[in-house]
N, C-alpha and C. Protein backbone atom coordinates (compact mmCIF):
# COMPACT_ATOMS: atom_id res chain seq x y z
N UNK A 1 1.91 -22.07 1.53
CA UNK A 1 3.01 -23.01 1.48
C UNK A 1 3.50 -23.36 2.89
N UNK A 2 3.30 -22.09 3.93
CA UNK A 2 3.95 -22.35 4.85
C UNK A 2 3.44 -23.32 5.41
N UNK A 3 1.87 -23.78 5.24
CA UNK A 3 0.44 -24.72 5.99
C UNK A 3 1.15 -26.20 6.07
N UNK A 4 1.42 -25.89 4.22
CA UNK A 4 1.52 -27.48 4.00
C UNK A 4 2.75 -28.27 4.84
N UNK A 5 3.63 -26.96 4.55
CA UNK A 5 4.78 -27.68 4.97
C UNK A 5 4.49 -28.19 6.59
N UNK A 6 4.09 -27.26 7.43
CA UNK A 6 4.08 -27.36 9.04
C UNK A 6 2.55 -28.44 8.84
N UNK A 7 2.17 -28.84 8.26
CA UNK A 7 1.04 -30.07 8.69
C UNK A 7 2.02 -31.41 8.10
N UNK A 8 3.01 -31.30 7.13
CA UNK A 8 3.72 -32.58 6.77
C UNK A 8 4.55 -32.87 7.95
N UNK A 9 4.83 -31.72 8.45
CA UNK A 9 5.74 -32.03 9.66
C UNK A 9 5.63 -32.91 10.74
N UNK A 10 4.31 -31.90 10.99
CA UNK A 10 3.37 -32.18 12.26
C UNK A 10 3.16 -34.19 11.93
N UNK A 11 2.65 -34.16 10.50
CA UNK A 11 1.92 -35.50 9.90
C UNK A 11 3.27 -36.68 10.73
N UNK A 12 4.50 -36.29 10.23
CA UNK A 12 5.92 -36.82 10.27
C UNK A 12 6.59 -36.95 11.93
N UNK A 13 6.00 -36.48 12.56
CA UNK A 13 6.05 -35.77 13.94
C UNK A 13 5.29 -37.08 15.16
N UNK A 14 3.80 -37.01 14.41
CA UNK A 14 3.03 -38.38 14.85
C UNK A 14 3.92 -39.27 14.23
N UNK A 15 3.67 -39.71 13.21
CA UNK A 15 4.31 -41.06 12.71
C UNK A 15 5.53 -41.23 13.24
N UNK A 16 6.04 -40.64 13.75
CA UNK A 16 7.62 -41.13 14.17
C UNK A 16 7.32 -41.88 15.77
N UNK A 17 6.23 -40.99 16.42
CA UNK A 17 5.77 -41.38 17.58
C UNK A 17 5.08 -42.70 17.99
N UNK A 18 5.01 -43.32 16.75
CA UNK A 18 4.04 -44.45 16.75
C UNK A 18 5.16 -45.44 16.36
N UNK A 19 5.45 -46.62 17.82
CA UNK A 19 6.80 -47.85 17.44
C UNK A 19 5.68 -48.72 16.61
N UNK A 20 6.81 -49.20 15.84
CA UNK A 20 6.28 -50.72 15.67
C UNK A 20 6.08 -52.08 16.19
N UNK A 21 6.34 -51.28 17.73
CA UNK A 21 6.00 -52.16 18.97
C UNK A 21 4.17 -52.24 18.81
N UNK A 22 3.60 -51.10 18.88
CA UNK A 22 2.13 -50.48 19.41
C UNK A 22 1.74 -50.93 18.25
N UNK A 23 2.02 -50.90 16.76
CA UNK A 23 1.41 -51.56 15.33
C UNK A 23 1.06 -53.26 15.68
N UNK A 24 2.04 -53.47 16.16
CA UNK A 24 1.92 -55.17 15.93
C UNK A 24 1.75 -55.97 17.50
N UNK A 25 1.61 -54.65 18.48
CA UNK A 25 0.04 -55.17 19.38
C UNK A 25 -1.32 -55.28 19.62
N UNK A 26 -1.26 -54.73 18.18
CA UNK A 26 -2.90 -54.47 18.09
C UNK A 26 -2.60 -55.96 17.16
N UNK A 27 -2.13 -56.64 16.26
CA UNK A 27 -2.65 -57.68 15.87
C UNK A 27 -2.38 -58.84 17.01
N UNK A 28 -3.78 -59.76 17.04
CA UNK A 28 -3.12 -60.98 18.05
C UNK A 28 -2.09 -62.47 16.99
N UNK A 29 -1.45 -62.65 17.89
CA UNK A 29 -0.72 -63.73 17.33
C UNK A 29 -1.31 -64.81 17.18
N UNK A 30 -0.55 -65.59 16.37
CA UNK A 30 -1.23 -67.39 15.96
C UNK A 30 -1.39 -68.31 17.22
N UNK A 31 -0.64 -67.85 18.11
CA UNK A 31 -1.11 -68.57 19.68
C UNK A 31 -2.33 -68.19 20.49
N UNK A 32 -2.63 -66.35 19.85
CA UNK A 32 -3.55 -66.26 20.94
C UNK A 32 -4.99 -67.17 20.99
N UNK A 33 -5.61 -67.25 21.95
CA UNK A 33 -7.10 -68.12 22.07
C UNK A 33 -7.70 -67.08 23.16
N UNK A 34 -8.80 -66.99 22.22
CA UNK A 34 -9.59 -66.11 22.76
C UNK A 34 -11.32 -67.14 23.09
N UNK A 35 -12.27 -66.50 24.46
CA UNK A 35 -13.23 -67.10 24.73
C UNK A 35 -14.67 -65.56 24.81
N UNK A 36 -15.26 -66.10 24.30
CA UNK A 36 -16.40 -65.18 23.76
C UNK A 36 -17.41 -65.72 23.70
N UNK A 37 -18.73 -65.08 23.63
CA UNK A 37 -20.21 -65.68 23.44
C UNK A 37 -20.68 -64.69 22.76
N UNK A 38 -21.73 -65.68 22.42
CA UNK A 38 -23.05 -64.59 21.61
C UNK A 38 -24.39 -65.19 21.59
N UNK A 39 -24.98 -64.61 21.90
CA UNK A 39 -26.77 -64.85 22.08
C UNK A 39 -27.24 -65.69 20.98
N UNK A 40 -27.83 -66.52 20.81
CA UNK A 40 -28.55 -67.08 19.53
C UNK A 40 -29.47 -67.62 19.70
N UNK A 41 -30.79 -67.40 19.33
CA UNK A 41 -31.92 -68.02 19.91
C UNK A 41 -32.05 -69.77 19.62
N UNK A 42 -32.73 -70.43 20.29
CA UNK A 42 -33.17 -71.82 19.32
C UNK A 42 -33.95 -72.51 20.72
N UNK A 43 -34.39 -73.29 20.73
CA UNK A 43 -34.98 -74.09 21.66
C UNK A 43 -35.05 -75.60 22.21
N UNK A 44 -34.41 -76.07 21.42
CA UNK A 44 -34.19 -77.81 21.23
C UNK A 44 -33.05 -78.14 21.48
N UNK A 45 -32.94 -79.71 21.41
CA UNK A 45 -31.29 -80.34 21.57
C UNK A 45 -30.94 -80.13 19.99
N UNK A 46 -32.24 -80.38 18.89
CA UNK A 46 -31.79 -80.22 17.61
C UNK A 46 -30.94 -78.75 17.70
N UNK A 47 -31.57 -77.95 18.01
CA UNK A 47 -31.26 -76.42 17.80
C UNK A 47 -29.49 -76.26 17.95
N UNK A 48 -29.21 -77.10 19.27
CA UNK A 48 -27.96 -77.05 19.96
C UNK A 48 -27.04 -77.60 19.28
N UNK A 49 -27.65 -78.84 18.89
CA UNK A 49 -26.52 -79.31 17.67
C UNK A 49 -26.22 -78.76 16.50
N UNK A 50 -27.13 -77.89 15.88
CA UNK A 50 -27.03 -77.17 14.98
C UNK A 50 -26.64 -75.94 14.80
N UNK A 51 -26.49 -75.56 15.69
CA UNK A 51 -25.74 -74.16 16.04
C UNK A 51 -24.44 -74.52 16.53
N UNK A 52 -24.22 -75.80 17.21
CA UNK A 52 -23.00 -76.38 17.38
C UNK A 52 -22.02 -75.88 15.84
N UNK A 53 -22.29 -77.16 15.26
CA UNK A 53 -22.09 -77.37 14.34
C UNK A 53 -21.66 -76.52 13.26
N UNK A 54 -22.56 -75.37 13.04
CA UNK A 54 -22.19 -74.03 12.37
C UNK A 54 -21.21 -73.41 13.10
N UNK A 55 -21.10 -73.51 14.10
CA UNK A 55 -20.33 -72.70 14.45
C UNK A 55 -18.53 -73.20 15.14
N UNK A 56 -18.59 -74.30 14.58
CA UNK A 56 -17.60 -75.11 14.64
C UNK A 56 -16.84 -75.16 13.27
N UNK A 57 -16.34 -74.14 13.02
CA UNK A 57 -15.43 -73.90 11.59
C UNK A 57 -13.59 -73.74 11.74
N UNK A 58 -13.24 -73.36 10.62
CA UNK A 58 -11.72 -73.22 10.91
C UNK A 58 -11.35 -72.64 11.89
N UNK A 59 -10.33 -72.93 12.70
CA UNK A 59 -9.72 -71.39 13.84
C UNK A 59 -10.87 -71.72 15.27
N UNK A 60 -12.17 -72.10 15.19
CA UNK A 60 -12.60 -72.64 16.25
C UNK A 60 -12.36 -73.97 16.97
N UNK A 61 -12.06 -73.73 17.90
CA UNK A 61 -11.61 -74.58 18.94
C UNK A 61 -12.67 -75.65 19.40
N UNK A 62 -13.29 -74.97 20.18
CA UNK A 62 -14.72 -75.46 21.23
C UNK A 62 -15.70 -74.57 21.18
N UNK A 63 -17.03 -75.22 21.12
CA UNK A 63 -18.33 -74.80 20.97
C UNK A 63 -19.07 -75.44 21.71
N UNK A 64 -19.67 -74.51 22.43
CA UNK A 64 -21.12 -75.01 23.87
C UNK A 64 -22.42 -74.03 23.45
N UNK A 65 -23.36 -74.54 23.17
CA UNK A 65 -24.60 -73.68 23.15
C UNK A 65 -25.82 -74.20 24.58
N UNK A 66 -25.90 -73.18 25.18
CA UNK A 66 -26.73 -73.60 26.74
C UNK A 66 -28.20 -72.97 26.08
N UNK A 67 -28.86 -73.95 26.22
CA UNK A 67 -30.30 -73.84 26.02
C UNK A 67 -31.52 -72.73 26.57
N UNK A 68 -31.15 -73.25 28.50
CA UNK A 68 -31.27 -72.25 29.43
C UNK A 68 -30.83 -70.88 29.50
N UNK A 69 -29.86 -70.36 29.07
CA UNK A 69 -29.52 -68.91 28.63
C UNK A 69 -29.47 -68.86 27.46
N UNK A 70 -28.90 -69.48 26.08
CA UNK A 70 -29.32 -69.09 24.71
C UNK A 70 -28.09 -68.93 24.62
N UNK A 71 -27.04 -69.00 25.18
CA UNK A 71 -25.74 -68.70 24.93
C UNK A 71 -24.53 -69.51 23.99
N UNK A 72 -24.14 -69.36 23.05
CA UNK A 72 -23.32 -69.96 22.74
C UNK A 72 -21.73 -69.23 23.11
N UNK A 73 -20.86 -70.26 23.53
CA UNK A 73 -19.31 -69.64 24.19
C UNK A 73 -18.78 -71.05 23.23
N UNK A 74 -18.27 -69.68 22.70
CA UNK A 74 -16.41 -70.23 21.56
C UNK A 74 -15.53 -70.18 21.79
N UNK A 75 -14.36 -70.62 21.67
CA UNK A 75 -12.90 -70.67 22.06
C UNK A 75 -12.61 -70.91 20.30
N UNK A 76 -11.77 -69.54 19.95
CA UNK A 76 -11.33 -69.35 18.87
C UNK A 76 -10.19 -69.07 19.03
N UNK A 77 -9.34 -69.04 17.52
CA UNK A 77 -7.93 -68.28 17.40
C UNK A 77 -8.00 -66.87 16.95
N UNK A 78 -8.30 -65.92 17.12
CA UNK A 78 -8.81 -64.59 16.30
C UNK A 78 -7.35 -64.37 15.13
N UNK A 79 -6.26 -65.11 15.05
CA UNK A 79 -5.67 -64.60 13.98
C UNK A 79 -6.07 -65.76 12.51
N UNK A 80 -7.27 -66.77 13.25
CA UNK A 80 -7.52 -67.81 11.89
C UNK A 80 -9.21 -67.18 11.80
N UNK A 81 -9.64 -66.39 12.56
CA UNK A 81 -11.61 -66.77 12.76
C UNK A 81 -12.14 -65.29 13.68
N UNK A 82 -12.48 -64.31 13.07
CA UNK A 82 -13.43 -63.46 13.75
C UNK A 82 -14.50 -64.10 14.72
N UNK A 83 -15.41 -63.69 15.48
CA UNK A 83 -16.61 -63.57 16.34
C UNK A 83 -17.55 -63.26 14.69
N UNK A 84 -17.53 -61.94 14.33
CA UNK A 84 -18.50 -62.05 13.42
C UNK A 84 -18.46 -62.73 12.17
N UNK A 85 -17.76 -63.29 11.89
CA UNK A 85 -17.94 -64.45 11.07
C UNK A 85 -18.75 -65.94 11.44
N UNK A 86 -18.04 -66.18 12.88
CA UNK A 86 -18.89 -67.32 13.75
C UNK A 86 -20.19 -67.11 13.32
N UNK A 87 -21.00 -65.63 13.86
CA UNK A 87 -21.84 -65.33 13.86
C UNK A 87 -22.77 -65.06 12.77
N UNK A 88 -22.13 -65.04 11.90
CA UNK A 88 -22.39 -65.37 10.40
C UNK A 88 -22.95 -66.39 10.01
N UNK A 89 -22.39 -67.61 10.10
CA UNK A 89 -22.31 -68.98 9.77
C UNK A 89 -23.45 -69.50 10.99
N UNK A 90 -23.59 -69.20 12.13
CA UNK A 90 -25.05 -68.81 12.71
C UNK A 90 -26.13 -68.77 12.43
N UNK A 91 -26.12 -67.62 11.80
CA UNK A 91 -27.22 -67.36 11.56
C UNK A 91 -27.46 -67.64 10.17
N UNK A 92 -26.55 -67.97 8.80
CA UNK A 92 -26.99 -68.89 8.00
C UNK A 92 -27.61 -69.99 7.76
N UNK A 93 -27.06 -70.64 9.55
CA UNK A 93 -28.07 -72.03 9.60
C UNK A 93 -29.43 -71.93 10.38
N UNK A 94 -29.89 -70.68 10.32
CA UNK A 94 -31.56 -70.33 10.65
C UNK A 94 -31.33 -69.93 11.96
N UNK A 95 -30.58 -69.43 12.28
CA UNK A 95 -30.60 -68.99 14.20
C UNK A 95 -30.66 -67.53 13.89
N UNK A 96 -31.21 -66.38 15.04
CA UNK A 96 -31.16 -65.85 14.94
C UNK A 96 -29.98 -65.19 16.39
N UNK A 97 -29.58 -63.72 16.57
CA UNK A 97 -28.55 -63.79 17.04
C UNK A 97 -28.89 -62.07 17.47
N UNK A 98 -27.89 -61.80 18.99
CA UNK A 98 -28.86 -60.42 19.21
C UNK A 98 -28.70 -59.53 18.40
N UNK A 99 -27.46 -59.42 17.64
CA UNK A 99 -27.54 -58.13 16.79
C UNK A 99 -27.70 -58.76 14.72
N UNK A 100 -28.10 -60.11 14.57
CA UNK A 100 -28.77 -60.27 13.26
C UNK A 100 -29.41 -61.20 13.21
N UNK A 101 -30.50 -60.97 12.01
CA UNK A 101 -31.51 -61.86 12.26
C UNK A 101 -31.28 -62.76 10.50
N UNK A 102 -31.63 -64.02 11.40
CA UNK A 102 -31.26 -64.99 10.09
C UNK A 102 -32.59 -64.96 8.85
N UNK A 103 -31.92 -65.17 7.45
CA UNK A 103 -32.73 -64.89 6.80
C UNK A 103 -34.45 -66.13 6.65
N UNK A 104 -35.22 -65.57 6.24
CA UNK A 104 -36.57 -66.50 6.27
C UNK A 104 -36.36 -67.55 5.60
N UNK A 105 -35.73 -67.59 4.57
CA UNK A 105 -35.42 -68.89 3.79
C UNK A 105 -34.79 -69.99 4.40
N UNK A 106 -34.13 -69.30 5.17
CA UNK A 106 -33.25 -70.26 6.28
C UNK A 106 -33.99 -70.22 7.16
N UNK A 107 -34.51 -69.54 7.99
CA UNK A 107 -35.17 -69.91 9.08
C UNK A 107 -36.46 -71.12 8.66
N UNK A 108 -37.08 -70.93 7.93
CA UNK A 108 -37.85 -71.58 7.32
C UNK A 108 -37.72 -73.19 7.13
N UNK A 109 -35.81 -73.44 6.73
CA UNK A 109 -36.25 -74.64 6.53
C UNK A 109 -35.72 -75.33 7.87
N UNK A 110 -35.82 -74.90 8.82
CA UNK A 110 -35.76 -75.13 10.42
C UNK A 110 -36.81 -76.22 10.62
N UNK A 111 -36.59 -77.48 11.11
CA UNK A 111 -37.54 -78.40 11.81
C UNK A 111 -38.57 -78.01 12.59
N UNK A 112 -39.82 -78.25 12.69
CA UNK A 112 -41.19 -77.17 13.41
C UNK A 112 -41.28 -77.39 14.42
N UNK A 113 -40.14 -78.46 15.38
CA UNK A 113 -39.86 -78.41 16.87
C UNK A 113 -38.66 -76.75 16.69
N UNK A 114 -38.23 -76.69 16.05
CA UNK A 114 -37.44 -75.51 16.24
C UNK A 114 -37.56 -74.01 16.05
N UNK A 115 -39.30 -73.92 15.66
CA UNK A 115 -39.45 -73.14 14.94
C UNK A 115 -39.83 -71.13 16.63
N UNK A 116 -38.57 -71.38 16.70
CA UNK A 116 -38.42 -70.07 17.91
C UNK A 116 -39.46 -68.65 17.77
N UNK A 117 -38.98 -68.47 16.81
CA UNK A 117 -39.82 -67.11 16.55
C UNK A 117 -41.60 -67.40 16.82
N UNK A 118 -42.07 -68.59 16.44
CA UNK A 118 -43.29 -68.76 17.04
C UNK A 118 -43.12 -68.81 18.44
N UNK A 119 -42.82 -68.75 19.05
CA UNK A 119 -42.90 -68.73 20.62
C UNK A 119 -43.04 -70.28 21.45
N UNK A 120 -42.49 -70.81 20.68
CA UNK A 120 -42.66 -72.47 21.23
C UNK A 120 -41.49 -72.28 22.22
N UNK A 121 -41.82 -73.06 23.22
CA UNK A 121 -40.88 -72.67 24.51
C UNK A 121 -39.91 -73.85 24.46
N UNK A 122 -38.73 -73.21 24.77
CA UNK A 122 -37.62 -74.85 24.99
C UNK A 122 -37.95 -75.48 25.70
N UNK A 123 -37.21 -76.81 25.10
CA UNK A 123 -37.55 -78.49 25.24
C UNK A 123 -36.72 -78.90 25.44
């Protein structure tokens, strides 16, 4: 009995220590704008527009995909739009991305100037 009680304490002890300043800095606000990238393969201007495009959803701002590095950089709101969601909607439209790979069905119905994974070099 004596355990429980001195770990509820202890439990009561933290929690008191924790403001609700430090809770509600970990969420970002409806103003914040955040700028981020993520790798996505493709090779074309088609590719660019199409990864544009996907990745131009609610809560995203601006979308650039650079050919020459593979990079796509977003300007999001993170309290309307995750990164991995972007990255989601990515790779749904046949891109693949460094940490997932888009499915074959989708990659598949990719235009055969776009077709990356064969090793066709950007254009």
């Amino acid at each position: 009995m004596k355990n429980i009680i001195s770990v509820l304490a202890l439990t009561l002890l933290v929690l008191m220590m924790i403001s609700p300043a430090d809770i509600n800095a970990q969420k970002p606000s409806s103003k914040t704008i955040i700028t981020d990238s993520l790798f996505v393969r493709g090779v074309c201007n088609s590719c660019k527009e199409r990864i544009e495009n996907a990745a131009l959803i609610k809560g995203v701002k601006k979308v650039s995909w650079n050919k020459k590095t593979q990079y796509l950089t977003v300007i999001y709101k993170p309290s309307k739009i995750s990164l991995n969601k972007i990255e989601d909607e990515v790779v749904l439209a046949g891109h693949d991305t460094k940490d997932k790979k888009a499915l074959d069905k989708n990659y598949n119905k990719l235009p055969a100037c776009c077709a990356y994974r064969s090793g066709i070099a950007p254009h």
